[in-house]
Protein backbone atom coordinates (compact mmCIF):
# COMPACT_ATOMS: atom_id res chain seq x y z
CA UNK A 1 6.62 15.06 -22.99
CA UNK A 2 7.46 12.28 -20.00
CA UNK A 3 5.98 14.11 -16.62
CA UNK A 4 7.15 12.83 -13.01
CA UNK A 5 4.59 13.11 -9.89
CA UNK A 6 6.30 13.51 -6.82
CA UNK A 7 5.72 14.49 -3.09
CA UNK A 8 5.45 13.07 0.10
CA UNK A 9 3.85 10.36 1.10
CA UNK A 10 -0.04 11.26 1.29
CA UNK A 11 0.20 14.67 -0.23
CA UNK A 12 -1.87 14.00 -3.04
CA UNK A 13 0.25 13.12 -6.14
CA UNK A 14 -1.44 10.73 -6.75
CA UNK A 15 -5.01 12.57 -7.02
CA UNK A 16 -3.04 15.45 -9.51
CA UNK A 17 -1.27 12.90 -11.70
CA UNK A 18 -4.73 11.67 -12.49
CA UNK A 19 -6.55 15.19 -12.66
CA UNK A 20 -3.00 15.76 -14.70
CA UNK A 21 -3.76 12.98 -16.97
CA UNK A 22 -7.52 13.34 -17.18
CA UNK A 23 -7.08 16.97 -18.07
CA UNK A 24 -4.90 15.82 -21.12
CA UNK A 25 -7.25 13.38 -22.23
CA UNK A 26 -10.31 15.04 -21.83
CA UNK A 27 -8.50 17.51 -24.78
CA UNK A 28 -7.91 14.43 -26.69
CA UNK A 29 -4.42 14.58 -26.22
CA UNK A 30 -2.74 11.36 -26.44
CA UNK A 31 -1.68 10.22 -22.93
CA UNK A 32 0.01 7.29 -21.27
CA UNK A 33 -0.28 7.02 -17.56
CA UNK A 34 2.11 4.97 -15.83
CA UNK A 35 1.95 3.86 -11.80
CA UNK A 36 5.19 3.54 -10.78
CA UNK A 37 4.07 3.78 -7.47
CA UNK A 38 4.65 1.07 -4.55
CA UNK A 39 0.83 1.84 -3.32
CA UNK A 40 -0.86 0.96 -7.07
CA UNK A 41 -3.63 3.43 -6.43
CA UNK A 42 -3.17 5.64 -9.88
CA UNK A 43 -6.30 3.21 -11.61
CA UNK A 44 -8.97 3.84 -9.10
CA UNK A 45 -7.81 7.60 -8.81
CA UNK A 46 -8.57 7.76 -12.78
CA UNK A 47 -12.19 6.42 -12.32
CA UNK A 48 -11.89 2.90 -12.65
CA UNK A 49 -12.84 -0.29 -10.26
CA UNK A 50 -10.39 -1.32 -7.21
CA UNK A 51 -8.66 -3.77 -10.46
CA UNK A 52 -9.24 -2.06 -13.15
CA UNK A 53 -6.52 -3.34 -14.94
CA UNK A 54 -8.15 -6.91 -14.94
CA UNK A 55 -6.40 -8.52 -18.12
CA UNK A 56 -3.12 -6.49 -18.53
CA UNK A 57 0.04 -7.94 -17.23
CA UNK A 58 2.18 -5.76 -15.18
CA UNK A 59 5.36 -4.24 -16.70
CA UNK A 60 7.12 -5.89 -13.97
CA UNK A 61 5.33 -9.48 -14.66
CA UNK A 62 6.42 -8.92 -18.61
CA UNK A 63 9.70 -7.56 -18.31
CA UNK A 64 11.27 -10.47 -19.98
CA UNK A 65 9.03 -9.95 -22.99
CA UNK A 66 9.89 -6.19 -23.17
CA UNK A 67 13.51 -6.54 -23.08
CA UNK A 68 13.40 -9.16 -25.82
CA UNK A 69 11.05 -6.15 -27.86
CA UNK A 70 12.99 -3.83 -27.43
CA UNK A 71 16.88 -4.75 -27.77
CA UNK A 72 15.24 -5.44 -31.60
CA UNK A 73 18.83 -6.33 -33.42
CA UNK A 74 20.89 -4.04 -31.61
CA UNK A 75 24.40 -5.60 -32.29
CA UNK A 76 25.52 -4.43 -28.64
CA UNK A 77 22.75 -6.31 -26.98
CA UNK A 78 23.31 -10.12 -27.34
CA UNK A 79 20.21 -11.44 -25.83
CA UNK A 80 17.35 -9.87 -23.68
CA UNK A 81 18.91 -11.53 -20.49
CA UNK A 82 22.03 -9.36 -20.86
CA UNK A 83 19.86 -5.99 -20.95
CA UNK A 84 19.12 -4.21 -17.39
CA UNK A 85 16.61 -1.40 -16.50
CA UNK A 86 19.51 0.96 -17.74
CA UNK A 87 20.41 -0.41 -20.63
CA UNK A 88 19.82 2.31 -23.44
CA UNK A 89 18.67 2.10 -26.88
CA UNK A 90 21.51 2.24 -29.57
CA UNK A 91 21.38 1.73 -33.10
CA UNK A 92 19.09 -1.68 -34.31
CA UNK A 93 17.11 -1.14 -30.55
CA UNK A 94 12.85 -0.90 -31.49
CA UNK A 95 11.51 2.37 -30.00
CA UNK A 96 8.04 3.34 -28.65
CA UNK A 97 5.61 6.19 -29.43
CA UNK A 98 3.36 7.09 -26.77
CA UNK A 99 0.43 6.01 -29.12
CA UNK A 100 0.91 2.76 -31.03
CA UNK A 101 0.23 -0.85 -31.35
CA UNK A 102 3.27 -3.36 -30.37
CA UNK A 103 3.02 -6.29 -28.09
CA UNK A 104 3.76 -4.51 -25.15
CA UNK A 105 0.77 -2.43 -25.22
CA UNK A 106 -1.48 -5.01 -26.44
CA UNK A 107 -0.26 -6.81 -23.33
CA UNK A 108 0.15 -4.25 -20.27
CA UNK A 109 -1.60 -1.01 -21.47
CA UNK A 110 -5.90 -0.84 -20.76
CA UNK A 111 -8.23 2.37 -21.17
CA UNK A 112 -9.40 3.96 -18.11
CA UNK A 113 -11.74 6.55 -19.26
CA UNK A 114 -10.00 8.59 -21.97
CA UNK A 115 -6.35 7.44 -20.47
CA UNK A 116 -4.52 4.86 -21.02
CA UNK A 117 -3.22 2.74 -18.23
CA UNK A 118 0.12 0.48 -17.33
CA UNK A 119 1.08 -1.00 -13.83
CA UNK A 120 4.38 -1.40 -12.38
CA UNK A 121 2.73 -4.12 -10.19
CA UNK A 122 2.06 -4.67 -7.04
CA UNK A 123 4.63 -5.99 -3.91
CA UNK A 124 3.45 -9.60 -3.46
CA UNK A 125 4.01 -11.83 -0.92
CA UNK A 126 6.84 -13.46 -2.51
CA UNK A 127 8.97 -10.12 -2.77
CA UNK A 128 8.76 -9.79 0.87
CA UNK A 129 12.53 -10.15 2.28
CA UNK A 130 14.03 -11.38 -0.91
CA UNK A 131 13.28 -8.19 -3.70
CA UNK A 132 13.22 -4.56 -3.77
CA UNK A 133 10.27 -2.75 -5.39
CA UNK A 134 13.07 -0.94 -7.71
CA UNK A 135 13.07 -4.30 -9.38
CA UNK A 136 9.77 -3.41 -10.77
CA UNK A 137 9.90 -0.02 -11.05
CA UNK A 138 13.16 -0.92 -13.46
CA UNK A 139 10.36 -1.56 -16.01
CA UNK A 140 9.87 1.90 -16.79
CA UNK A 141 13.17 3.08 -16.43
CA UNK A 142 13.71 0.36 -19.65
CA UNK A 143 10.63 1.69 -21.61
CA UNK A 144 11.41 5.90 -20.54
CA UNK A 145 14.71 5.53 -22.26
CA UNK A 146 13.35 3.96 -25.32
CA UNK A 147 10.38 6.29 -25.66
CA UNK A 148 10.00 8.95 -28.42
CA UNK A 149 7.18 11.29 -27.19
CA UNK A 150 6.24 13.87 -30.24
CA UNK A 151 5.07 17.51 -29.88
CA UNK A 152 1.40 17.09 -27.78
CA UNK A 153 1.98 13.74 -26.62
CA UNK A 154 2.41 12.84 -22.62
CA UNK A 155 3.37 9.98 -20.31
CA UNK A 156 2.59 10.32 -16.90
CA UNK A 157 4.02 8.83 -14.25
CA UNK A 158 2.98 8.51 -10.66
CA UNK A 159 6.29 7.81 -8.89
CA UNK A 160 7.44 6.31 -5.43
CA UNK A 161 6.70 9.13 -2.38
CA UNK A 162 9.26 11.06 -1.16
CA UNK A 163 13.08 10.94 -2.86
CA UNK A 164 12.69 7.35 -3.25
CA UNK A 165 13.70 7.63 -6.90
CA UNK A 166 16.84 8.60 -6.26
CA UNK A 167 17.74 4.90 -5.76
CA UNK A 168 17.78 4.53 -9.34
CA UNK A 169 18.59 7.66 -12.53
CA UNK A 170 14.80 7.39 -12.83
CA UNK A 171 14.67 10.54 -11.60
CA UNK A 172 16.65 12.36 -15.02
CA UNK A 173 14.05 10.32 -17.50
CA UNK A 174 11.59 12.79 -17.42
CA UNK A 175 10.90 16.63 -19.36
CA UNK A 176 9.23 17.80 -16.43
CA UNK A 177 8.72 17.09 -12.51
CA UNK A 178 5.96 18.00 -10.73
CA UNK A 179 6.59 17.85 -6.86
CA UNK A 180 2.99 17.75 -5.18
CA UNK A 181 3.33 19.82 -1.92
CA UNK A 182 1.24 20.43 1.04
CA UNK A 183 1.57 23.77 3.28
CA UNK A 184 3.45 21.63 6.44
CA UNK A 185 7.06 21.89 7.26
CA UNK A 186 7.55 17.59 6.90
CA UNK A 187 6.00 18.09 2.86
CA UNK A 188 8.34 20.93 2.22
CA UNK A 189 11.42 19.26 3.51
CA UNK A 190 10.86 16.55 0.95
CA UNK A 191 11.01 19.39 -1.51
CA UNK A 192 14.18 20.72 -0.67
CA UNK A 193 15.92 17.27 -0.26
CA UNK A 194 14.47 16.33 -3.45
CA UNK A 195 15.20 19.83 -5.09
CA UNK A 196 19.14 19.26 -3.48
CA UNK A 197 19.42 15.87 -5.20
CA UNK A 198 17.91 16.92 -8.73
CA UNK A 199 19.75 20.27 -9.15
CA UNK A 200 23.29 18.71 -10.77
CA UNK A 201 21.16 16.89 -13.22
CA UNK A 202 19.34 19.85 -14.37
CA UNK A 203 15.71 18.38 -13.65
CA UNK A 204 13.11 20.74 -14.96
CA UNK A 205 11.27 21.15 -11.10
CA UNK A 206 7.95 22.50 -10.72
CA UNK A 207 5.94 22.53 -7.14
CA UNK A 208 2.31 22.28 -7.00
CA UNK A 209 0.73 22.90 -3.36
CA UNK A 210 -2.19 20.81 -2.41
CA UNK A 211 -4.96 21.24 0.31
CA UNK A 212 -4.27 24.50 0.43
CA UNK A 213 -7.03 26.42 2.76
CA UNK A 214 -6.69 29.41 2.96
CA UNK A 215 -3.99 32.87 2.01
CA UNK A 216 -1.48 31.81 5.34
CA UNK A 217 -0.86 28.15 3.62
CA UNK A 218 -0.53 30.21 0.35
CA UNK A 219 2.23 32.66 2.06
CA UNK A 220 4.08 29.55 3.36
CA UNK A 221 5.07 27.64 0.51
CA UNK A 222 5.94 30.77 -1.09
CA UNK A 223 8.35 31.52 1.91
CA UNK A 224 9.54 27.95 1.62
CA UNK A 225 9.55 26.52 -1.72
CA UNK A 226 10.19 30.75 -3.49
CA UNK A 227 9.79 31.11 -7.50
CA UNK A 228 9.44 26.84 -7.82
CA UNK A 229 5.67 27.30 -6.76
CA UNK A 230 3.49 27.13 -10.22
CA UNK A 231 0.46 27.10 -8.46
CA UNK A 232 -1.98 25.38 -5.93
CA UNK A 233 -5.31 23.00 -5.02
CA UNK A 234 -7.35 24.49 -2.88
CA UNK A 235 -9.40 21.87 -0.83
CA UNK A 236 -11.48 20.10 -3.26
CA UNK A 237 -14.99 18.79 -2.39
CA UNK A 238 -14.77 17.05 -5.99
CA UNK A 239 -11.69 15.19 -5.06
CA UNK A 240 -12.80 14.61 -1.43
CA UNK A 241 -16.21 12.88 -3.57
CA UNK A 242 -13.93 10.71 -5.85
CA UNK A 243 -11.73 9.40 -2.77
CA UNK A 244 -15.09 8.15 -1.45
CA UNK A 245 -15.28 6.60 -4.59
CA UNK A 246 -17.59 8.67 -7.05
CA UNK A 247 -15.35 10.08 -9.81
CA UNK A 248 -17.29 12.77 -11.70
CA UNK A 249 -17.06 14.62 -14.98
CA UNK A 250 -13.78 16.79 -14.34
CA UNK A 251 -16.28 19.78 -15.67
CA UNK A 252 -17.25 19.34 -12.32
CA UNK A 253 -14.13 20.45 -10.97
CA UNK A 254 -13.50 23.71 -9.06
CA UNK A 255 -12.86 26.25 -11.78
CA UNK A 256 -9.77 27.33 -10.07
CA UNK A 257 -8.32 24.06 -9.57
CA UNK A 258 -8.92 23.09 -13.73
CA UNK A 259 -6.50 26.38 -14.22
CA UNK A 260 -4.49 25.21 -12.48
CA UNK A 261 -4.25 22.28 -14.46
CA UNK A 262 -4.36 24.36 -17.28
CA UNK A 263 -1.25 26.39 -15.62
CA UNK A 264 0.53 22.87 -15.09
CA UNK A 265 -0.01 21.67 -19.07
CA UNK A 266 1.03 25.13 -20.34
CA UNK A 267 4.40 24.42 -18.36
CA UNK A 268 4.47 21.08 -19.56
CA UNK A 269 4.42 22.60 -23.53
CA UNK A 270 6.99 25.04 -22.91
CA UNK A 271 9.73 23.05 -21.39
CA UNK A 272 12.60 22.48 -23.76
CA UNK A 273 13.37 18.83 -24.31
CA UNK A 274 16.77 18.15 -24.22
CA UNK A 275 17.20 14.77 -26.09
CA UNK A 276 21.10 15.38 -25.81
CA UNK A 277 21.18 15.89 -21.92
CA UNK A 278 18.37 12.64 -21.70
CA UNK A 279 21.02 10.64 -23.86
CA UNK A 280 24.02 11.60 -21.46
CA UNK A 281 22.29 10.77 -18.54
CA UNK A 282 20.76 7.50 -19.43
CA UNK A 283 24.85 6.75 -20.59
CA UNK A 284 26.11 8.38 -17.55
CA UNK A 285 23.52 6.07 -15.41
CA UNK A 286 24.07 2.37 -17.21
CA UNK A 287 27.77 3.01 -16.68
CA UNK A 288 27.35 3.70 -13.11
CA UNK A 289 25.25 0.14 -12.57
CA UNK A 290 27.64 -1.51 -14.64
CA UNK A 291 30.14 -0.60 -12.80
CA UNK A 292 28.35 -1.30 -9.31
CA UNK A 293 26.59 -4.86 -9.81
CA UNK A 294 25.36 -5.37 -13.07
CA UNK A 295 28.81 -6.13 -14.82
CA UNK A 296 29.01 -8.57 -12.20
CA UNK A 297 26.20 -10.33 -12.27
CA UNK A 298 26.00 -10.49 -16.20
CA UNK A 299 29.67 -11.99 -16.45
CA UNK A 300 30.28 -9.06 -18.89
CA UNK A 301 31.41 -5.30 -19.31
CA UNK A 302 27.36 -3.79 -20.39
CA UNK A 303 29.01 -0.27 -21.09
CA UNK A 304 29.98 -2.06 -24.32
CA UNK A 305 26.03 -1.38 -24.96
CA UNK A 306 26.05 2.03 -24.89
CA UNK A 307 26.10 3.19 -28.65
CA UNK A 308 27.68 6.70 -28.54
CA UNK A 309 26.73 7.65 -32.25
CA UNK A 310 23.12 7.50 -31.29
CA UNK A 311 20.76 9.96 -29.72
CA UNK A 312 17.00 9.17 -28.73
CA UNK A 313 15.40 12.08 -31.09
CA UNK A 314 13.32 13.25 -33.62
CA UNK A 315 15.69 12.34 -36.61
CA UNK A 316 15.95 8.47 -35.04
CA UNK A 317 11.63 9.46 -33.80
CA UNK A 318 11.04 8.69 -37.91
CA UNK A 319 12.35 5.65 -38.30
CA UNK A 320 10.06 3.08 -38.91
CA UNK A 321 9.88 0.47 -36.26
CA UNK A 322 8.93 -3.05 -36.53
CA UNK A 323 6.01 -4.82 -35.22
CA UNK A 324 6.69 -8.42 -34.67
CA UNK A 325 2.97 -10.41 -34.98
């Protein structure tokens, strides 16, 4: 299942995509955690050092390399410079699992703890003025649509705050969306805007409140956010110890905040993947940057790559896919 952490800035979705992705891993269920986040804080929330990710290359940084993986020999694709972040997997196109070797792993995935870890990349100098940080972010977009999760595998990804994914169809790549929400008026707002964007693309939207104190923050995200409220994180003395920098056993979590994240995976397994929806969109979304820049800038029509005989599920899941040395 492919799981989206969103929220405003500073409400913590960062914190519960790694309690999220802990949780999962501390059950041995394989998990991919991506930070697709502009603030690249995901690592050090997971328990490891301020660059924990010494050695990997950032999906951004290898993005040549992953389009040249990945278009495989696609007849539609004619070279790895012609693919975008929407460009969507077709017939001949290499897919991913969530757990398996292939050069892109081996390059930009390292453990932290019992999760594995990939970076967007930081903004660096050189992208100030001239770049956007959905050029990096486009990474993932590229890998989401060619990723076959199977039953009790997870990729997590920490997203940009607020309804800054909306830039891109980022937003539609994902089985489930957790919205991270504190009890204030600003945190709900970016609910509803983000709950207003979402609804024509059916996104499967779930709210978590955060710092929640005491029954009168309880009572107003249900009066705001109604039947989308799962559940809640009460202030956390464990989290308030691993912002300071000592990440403990998560046994050491507030029994009431681990149900929740028990609540939050139980959600996760019950949500209905709808490969044939994912497929539409991911056409419906290449089409629309086609049509808007990309067409332009690649000298060609790219909606000659969508493939429409081919869906991204389980019967396409068992093919066997290549691993170039």
């Amino acid at each position: 299942m492919k799981v989206a952490f969103v929220g405003k800035g500073g409400s913590g979705k960062t914190t519960l995509a790694a309690l999220f992705a802990r949780h999962l891993g501390r059950e041995g269920r394989p998990v991919l955690a991506v930070d697709a986040d502009i603030n690249q804080h995901l690592a050090t929330a997971l328990g490891g050092a301020a660059a924990p990710s010494a050695g990997a290359v950032p999906l951004s940084a290898y993005l040549p390399q992953i389009k040249e993986y990945l278009r495989g020999d696609n007849p539609r694709i004619t070279s790895a410079a012609a693919m975008v972040k929407t460009t969507p997997p077709g017939a001949g196109s290499r897919l991913l699992r969530v757990a398996e070797d292939n050069p892109i792993y081996r390059s930009c995935v390292r453990p932290v703890g019992e999760v594995r870890l990939a970076v967007t990349g930081a903004f660096t100098e050189d992208d100030l003025g001239v770049a956007c940080y959905h050029s990096k972010v486009g990474a993932v977009e590229l890998l989401l649509n060619h990723l076959v999760d199977g039953p009790g595998e997870y990729v997590v990804v920490d997203m940009t705050a607020g309804a800054d994914s909306f830039a891109s169809g980022l937003f539609t790549r994902f089985d489930r969306t957790f919205l991270v929400c504190e009890p204030t008026l600003r945190s709900v707002g970016v609910y509803h805007q983000y709950a207003g964007y979402a609804r024509e693309y059916d996104v499967a939207l779930s709210v978590v409140g955060n710092k929640v104190e005491d029954d009168s923050d309880i009572g107003f995200l249900r009066e705001h956010v109604g039947d989308a409220l799962l559940g809640w994180v009460s202030r956390s003395g464990y989290v308030r110890r691993a912002e300071r920098g000592t990440v403990a056993p998560l046994e050491e979590l507030e029994p009431a905040n681990r149900a929740v994240l028990d609540r939050m995976v139980d959600t996760v397994d019950r949500t209905e993947q709808d490969r044939a929806t994912f497929t539409r969109l991911a056409h419906e979304f290449h089409r629309r940057n086609a049509h808007a820049w990309a067409n332009e800038r690649a000298g060609v029509d790219l909606t000659s790559q969508i493939d429409p005989d081919f869906t991204l599920g389980p019967a396409v899941a068992t093919r066997p896919v290549a691993v170039p040395g």
